[in-house]
C-alpha atoms as a PDB file:
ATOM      1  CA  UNK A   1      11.286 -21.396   5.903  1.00  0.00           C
ATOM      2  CA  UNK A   2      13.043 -18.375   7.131  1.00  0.00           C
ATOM      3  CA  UNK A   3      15.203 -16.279   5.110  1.00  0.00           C
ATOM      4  CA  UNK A   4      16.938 -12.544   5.100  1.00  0.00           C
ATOM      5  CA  UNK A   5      16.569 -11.428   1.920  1.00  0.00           C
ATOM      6  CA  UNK A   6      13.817  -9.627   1.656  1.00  0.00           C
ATOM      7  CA  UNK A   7      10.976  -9.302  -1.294  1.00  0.00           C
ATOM      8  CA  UNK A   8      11.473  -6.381  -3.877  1.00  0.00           C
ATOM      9  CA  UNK A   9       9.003  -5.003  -6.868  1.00  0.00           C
ATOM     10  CA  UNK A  10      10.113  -3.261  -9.717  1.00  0.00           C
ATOM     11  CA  UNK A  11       7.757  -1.045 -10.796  1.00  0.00           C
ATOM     12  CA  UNK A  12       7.166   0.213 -14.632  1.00  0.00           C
ATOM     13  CA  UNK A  13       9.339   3.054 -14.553  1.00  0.00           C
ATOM     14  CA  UNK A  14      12.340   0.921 -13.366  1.00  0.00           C
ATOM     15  CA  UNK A  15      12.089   1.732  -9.809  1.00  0.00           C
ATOM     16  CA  UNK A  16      13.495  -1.133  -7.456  1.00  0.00           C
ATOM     17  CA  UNK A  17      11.320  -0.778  -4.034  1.00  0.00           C
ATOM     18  CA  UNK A  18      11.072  -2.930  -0.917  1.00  0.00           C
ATOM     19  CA  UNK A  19       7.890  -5.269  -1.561  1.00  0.00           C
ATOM     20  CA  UNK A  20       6.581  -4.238   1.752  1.00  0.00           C
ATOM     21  CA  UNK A  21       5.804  -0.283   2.554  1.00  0.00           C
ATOM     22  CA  UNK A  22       4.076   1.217   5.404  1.00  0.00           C
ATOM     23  CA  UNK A  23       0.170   2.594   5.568  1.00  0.00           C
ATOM     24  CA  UNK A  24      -0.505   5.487   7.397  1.00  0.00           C
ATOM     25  CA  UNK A  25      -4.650   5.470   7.651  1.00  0.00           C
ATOM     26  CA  UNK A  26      -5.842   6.793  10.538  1.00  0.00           C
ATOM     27  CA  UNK A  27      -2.256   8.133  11.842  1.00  0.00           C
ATOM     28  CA  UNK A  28      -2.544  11.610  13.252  1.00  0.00           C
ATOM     29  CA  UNK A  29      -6.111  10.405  15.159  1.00  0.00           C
ATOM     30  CA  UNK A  30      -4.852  10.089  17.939  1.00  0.00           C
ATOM     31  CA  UNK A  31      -2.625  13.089  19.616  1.00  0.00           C
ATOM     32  CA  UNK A  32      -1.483  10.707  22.411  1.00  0.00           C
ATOM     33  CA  UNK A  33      -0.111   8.249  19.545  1.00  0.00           C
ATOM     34  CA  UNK A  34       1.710  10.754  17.578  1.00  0.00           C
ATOM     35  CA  UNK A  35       5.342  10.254  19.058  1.00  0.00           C
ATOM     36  CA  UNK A  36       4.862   6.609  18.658  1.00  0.00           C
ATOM     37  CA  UNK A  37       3.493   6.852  15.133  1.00  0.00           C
ATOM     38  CA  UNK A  38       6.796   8.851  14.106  1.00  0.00           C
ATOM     39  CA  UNK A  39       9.124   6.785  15.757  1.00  0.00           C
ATOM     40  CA  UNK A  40       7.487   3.449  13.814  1.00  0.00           C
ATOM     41  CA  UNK A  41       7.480   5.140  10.543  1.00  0.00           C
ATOM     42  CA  UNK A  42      11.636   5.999  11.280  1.00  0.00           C
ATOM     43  CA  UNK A  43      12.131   2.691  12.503  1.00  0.00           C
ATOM     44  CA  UNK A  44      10.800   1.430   9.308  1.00  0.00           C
ATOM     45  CA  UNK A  45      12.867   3.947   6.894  1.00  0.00           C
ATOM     46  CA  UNK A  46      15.932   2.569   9.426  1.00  0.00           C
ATOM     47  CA  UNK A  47      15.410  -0.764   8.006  1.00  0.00           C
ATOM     48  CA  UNK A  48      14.682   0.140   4.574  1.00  0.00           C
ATOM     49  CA  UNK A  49      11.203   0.128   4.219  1.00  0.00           C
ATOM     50  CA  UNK A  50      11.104   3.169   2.027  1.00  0.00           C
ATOM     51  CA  UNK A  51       7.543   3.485   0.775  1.00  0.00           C
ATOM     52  CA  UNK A  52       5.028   5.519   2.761  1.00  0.00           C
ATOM     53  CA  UNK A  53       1.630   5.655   1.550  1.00  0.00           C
ATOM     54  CA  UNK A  54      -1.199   8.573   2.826  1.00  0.00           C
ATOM     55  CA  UNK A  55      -3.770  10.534   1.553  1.00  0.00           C
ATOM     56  CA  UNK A  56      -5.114  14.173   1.928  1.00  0.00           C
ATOM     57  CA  UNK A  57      -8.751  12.127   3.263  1.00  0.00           C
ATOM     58  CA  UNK A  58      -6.468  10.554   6.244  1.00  0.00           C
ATOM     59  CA  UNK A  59      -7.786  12.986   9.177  1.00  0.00           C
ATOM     60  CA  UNK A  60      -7.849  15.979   6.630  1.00  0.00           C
ATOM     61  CA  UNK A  61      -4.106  16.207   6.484  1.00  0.00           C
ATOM     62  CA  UNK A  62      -3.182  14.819  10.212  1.00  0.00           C
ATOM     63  CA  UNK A  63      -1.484  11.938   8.722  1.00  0.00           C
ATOM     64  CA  UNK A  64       0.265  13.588   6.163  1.00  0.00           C
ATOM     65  CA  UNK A  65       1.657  16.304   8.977  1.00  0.00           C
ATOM     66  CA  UNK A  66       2.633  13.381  10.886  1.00  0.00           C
ATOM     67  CA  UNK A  67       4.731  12.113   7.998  1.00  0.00           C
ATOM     68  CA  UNK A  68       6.374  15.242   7.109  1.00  0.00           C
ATOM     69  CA  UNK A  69       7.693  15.569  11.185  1.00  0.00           C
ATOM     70  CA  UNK A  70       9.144  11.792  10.794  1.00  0.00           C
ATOM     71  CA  UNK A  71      11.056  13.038   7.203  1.00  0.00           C
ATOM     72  CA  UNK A  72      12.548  15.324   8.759  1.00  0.00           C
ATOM     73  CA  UNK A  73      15.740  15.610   7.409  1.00  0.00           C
ATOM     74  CA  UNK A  74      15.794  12.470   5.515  1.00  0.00           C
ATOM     75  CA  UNK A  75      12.784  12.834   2.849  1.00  0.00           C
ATOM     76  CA  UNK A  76      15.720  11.720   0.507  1.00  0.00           C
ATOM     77  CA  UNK A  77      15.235   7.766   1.995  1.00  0.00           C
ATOM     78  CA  UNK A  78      11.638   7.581   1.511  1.00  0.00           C
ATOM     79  CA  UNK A  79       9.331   6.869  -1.473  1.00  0.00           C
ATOM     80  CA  UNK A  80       6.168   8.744  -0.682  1.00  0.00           C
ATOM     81  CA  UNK A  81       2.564   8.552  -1.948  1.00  0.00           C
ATOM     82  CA  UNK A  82      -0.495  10.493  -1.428  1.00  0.00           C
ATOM     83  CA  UNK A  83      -4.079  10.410  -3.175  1.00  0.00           C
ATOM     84  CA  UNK A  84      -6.417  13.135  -4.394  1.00  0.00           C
ATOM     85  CA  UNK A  85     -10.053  12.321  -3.005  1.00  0.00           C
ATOM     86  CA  UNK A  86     -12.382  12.184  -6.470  1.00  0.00           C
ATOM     87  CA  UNK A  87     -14.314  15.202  -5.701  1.00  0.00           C
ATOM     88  CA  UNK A  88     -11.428  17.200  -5.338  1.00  0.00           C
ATOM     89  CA  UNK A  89      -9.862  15.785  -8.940  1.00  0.00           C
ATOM     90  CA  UNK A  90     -11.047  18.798 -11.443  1.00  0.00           C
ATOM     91  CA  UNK A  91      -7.970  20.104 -13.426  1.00  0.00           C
ATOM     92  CA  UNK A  92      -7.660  22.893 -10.986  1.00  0.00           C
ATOM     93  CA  UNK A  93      -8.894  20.783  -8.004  1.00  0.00           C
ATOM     94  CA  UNK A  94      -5.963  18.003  -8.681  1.00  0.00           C
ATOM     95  CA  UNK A  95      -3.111  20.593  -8.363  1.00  0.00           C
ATOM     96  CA  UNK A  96      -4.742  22.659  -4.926  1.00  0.00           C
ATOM     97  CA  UNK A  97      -5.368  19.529  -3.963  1.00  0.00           C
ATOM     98  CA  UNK A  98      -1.700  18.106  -4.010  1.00  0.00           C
ATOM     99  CA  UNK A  99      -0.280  21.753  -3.035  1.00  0.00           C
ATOM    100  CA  UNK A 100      -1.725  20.904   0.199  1.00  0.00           C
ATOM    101  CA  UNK A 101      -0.261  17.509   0.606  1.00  0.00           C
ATOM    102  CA  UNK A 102       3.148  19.060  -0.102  1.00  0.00           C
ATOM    103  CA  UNK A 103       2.837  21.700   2.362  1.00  0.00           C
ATOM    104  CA  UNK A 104       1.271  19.254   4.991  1.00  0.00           C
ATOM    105  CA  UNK A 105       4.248  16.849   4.367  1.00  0.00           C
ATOM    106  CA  UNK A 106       6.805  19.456   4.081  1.00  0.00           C
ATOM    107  CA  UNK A 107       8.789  18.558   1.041  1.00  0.00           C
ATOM    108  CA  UNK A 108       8.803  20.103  -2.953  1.00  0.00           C
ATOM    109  CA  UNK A 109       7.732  16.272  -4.532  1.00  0.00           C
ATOM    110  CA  UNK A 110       5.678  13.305  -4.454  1.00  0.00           C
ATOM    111  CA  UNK A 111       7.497  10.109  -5.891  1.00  0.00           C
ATOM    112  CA  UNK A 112       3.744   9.133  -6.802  1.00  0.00           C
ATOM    113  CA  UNK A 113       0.221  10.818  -6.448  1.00  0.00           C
ATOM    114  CA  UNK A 114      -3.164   8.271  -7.009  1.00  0.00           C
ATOM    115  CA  UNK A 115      -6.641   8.702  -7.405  1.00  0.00           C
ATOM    116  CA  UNK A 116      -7.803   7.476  -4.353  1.00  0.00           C
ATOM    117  CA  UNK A 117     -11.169   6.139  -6.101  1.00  0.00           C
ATOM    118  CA  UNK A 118     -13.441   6.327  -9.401  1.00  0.00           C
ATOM    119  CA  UNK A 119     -15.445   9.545  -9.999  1.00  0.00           C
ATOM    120  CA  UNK A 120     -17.777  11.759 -11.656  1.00  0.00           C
ATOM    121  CA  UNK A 121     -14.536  13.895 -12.717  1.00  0.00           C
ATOM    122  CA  UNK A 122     -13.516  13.066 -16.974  1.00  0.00           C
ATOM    123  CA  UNK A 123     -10.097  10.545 -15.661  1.00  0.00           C
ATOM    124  CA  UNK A 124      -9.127  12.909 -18.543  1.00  0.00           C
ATOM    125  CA  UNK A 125      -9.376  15.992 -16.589  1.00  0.00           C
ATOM    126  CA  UNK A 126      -7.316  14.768 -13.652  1.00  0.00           C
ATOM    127  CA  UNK A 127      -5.289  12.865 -15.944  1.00  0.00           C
ATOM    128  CA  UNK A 128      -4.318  16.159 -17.888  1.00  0.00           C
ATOM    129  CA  UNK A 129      -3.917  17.820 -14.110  1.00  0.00           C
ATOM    130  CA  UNK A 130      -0.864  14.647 -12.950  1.00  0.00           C
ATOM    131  CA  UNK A 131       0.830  15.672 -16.502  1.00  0.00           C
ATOM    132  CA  UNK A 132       0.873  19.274 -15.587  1.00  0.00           C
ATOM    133  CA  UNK A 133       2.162  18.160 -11.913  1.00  0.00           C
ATOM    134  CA  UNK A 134       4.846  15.987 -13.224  1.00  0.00           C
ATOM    135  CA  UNK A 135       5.732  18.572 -15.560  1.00  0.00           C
ATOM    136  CA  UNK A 136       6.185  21.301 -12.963  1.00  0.00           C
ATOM    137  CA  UNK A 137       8.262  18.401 -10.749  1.00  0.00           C
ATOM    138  CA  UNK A 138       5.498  18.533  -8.282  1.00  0.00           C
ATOM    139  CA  UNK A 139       5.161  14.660  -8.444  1.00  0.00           C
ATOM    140  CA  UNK A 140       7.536  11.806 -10.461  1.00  0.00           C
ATOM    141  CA  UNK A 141       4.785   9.285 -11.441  1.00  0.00           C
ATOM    142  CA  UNK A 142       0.622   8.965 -11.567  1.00  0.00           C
ATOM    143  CA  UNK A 143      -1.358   6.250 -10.253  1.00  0.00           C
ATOM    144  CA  UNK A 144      -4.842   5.157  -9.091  1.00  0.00           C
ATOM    145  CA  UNK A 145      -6.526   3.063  -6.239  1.00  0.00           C
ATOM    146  CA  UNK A 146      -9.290   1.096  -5.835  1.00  0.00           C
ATOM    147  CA  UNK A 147     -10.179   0.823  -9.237  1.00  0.00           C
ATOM    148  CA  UNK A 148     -11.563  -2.704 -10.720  1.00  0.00           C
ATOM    149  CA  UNK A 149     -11.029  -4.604 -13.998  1.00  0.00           C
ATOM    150  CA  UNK A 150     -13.642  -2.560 -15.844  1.00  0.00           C
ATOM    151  CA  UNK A 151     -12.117   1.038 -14.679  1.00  0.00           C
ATOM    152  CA  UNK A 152      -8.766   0.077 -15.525  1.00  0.00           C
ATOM    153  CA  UNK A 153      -9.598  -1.326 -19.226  1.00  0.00           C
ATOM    154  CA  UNK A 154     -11.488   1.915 -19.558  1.00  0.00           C
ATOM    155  CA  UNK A 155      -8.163   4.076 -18.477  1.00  0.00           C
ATOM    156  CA  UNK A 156      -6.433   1.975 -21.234  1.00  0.00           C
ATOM    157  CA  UNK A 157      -9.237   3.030 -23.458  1.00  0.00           C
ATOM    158  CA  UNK A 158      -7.960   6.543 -22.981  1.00  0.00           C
ATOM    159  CA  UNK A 159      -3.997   5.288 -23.108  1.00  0.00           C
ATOM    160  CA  UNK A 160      -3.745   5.792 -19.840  1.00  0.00           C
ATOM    161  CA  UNK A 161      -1.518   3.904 -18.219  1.00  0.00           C
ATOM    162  CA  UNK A 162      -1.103   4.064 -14.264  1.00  0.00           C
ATOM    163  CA  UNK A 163       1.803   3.374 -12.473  1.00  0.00           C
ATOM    164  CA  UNK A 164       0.647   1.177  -9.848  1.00  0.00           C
ATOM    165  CA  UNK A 165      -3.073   0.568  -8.196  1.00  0.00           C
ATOM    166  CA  UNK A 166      -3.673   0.348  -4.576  1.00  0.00           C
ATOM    167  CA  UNK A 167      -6.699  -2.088  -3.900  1.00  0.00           C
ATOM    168  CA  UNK A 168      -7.926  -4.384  -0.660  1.00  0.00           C
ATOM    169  CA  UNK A 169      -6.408  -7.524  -0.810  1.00  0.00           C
ATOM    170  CA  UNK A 170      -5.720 -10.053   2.060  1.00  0.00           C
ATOM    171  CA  UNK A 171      -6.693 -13.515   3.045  1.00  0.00           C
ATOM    172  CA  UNK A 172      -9.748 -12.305   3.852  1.00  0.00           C
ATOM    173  CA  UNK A 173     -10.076 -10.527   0.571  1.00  0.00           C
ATOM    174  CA  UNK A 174      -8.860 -12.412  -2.495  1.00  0.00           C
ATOM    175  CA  UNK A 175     -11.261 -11.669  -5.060  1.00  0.00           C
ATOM    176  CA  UNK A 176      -8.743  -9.640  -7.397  1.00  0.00           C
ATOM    177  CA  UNK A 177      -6.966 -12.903  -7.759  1.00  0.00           C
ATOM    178  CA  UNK A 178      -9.733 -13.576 -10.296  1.00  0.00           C
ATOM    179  CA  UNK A 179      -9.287 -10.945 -12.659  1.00  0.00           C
ATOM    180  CA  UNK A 180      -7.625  -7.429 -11.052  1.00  0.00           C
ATOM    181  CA  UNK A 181      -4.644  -9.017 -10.547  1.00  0.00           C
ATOM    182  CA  UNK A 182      -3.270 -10.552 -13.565  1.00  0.00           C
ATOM    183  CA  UNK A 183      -4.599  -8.317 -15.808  1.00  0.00           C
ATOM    184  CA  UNK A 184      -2.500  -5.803 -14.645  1.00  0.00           C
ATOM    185  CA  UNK A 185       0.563  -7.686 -14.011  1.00  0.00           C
ATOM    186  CA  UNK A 186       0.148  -7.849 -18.003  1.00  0.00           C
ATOM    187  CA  UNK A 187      -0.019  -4.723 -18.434  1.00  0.00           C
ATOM    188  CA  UNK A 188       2.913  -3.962 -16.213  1.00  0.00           C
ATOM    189  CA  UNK A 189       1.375  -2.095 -13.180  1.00  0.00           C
ATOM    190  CA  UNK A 190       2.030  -3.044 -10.271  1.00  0.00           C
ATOM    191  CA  UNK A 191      -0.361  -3.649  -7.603  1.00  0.00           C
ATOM    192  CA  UNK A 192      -0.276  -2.302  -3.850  1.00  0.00           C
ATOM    193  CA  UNK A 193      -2.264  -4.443  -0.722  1.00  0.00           C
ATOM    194  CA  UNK A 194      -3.793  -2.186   1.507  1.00  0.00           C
ATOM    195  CA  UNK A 195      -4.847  -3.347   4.525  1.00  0.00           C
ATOM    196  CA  UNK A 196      -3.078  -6.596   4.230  1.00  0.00           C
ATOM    197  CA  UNK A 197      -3.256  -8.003   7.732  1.00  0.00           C
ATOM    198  CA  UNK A 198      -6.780  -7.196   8.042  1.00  0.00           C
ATOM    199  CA  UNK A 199      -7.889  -4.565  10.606  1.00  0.00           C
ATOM    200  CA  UNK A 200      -7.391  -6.540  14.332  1.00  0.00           C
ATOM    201  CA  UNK A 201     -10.365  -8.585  13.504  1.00  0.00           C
ATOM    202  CA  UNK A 202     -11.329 -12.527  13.516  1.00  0.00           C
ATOM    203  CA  UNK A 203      -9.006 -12.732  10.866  1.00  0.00           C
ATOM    204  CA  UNK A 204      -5.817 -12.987  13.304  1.00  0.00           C
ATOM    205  CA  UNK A 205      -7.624 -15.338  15.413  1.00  0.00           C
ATOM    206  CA  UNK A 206      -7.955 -17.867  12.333  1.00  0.00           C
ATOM    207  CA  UNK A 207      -7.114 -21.421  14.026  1.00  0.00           C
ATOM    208  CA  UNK A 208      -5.264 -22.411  10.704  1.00  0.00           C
ATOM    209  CA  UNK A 209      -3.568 -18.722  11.146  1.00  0.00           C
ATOM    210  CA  UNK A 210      -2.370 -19.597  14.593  1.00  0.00           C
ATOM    211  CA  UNK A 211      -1.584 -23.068  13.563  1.00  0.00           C
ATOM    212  CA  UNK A 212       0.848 -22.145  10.866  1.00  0.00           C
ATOM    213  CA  UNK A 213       2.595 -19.459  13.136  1.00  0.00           C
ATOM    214  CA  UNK A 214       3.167 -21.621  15.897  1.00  0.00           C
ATOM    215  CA  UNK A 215       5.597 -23.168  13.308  1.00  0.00           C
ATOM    216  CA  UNK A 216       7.839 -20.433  12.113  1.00  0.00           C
ATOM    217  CA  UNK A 217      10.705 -18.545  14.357  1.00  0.00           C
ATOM    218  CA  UNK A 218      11.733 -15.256  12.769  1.00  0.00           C
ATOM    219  CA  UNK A 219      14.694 -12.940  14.795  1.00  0.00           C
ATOM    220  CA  UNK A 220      12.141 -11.608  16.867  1.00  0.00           C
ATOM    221  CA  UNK A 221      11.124 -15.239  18.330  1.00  0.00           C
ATOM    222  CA  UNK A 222       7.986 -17.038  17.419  1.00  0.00           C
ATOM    223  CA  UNK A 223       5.971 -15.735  14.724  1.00  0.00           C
ATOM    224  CA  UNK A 224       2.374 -14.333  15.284  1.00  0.00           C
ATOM    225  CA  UNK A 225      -1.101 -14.791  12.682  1.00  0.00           C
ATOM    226  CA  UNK A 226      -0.144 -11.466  11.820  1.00  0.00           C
ATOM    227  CA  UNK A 227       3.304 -12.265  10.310  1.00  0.00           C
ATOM    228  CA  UNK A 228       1.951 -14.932   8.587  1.00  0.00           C
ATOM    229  CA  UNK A 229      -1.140 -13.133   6.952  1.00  0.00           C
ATOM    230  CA  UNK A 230       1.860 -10.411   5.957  1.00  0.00           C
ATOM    231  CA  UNK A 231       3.823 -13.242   4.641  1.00  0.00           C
ATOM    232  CA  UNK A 232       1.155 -14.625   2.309  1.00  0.00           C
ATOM    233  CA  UNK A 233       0.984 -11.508   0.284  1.00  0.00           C
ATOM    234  CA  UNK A 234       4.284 -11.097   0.365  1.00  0.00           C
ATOM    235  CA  UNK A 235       4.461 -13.948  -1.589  1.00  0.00           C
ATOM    236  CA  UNK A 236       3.112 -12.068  -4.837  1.00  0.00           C
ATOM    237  CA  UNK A 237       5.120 -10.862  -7.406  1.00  0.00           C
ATOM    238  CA  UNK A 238       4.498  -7.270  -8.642  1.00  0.00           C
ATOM    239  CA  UNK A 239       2.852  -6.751  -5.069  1.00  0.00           C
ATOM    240  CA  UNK A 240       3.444  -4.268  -2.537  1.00  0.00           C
ATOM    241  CA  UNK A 241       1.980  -4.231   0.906  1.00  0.00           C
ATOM    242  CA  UNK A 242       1.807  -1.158   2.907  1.00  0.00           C
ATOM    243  CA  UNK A 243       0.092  -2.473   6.674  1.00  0.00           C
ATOM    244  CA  UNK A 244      -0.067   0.480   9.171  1.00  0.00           C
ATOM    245  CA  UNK A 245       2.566   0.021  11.925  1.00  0.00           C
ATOM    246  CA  UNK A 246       1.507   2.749  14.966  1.00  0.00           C
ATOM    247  CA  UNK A 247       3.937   1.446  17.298  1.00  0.00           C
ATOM    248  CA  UNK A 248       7.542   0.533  17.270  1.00  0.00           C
ATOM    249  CA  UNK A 249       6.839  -2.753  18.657  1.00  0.00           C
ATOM    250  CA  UNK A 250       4.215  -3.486  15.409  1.00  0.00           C
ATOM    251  CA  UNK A 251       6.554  -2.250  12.440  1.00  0.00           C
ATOM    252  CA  UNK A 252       9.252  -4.565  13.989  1.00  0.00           C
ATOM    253  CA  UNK A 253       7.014  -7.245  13.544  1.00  0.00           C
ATOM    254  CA  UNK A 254       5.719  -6.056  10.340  1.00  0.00           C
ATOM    255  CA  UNK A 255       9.796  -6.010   9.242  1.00  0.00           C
ATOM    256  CA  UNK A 256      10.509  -9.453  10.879  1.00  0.00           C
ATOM    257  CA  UNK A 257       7.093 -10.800   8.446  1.00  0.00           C
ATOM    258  CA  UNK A 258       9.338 -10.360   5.686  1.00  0.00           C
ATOM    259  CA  UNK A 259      11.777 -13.358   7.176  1.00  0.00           C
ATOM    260  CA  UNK A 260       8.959 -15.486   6.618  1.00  0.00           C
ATOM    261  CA  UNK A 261       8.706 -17.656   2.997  1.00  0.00           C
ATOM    262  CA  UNK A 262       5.317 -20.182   3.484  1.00  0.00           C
ATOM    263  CA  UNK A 263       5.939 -23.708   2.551  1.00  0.00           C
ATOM    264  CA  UNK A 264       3.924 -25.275  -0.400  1.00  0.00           C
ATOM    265  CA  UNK A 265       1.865 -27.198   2.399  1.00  0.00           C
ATOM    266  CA  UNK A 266       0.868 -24.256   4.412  1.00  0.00           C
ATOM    267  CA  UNK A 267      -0.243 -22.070   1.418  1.00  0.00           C
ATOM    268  CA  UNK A 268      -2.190 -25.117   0.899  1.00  0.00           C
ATOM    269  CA  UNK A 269      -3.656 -25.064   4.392  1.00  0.00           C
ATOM    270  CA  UNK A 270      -4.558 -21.286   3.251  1.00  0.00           C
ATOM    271  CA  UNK A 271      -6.510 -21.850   0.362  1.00  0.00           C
ATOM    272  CA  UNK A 272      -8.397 -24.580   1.956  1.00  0.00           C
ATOM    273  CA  UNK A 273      -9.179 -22.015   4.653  1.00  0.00           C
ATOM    274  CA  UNK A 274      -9.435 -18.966   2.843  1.00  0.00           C
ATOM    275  CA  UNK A 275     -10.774 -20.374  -0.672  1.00  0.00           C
ATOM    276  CA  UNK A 276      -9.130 -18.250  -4.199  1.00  0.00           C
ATOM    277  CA  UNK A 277     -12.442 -17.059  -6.170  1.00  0.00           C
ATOM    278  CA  UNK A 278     -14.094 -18.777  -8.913  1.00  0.00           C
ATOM    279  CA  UNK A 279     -16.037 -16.244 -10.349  1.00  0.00           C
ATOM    280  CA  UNK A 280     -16.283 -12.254 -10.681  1.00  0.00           C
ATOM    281  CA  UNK A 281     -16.768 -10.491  -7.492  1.00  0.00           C
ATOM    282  CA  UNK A 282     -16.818  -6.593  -7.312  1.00  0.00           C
ATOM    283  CA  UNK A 283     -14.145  -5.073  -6.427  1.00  0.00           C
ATOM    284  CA  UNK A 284     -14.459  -5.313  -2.036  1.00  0.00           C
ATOM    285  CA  UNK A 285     -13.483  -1.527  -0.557  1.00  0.00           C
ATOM    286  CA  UNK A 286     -13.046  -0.499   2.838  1.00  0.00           C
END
């Protein structure tokens, strides 16, 4: 089935976003890619994509200066997010820490700043260091990443309540479905895919992958194993994907993906070939 109306979240706060965002990891790299990676990241704000997702780790700032060249002049359309790395989450640490990510990505705000992993660092300390952020306007909301069950219950232990957590999830990683995920769409935060498509791998070379695409037609002509791995977390409620686009070409596709709604039968053909977890796995990081 193809459709136009495309998937939305709404988050906690009350926050209506796109379900599907854009990833930045590894954007600034490459010096020779930089005027395609800004022109795919305003292609996607074009067509609504809103939410764009870095990190001060991604090439020590690179991909966060790459970011602030393609808001130029139109920061107002996007929804951005950037994480603290955990050695750099003291009180003190946190706010240097997202000073820099401002000044790399040239605006006065982040709509949401995460924890890009568990660390030695109290989550009270850093915790204590988003509240003083928010307070000063420097971000809107708090949030974490690549925490599992046990971290988060241990947050909520401290009535702490994040906004959203980022985690791995794809066909090829679907452990969360066991525990992660519903226990916090209970408790109301909403979760965000990175690295949905996988990373170019065997993955998109799945025969049932190929199979199902050669069966869907979105505006951009026949759909690819990408599209349809996109598609299948897309499905989700409370989930928001956020694949990396570095071309125009890709974040067409990645927009076209959203066309795409998978038939009872296929996600059938999908579990068979990528089988839902039956017991506890650790949370799978990349």
């Amino acid at each position: 089935m193809v459709t136009t109306s495309y998937p939305t979240v709404t988050l906690r706060n009350g926050i209506t976003l796109p379900a599907l965002g854009m990833g930045t990891w590894r954007m600034g790299d490459d010096i020779g890619q930089r005027d395609h990676e800004i022109r795919s990241l305003q292609i996607g704000l074009d067509a609504g994509l809103r939410i764009i997702d870095t990190a001060e780790m991604y090439g020590h700032g690179r991909s966060e200066d790459v970011i602030g060249e393609a808001l130029r002049g139109r920061r107002e359309q996007a929804f951005l997010i950037s994480k603290v790395l955990p050695h750099n989450a003291s009180y003190k640490g946190t706010i240097a820490a997202c000073e820099r990510s401002l000044k790399h990505l040239g605006t006065d705000h982040l709509d949401l700043y995460l924890l890009h992993w568990p660390g030695i660092i109290p989550f009270s300390e850093t915790l204590y260091a988003f509240e003083t952020l928010r307070e000063r306007g420097l971000i809107k909301d708090w949030g974490v990443s690549n925490f599992d069950t046990d971290d988060m219950d241990e947050l909520a232990e401290q009535g702490a309540y994040p906004l959203v957590n980022q985690i791995l999830y794809s066909l090829e990683y679907r452990g969360t479905e066991y525990d992660l995920l519903p226990r916090d769409e209970r408790a109301h935060i909403t979760s965000m895919a990175y690295c949905p498509i996988g990373q170019g791998g065997e993955l998109l070379h799945h025969p049932v992958l190929r199979a199902i695409a050669r069966t869907y037609e979105t505006s951009l002509g026949n759909a690819t194993p990408a599209q349809i791995a996109l598609a299948w977390v897309l499905r989700r409620k409370n989930m928001i994907a956020i694949p990396k686009a570095s071309t125009p070409h890709h974040q067409a596709l990645n927009i076209a993906a959203q066309e795409i709604r998978l038939s009872h039968n296929d996600l059938a053909a999908l579990d068979d070939a990528f089988p839902p977890p039956t017991c506890k796995d650790a949370l799978a990081v990349i």
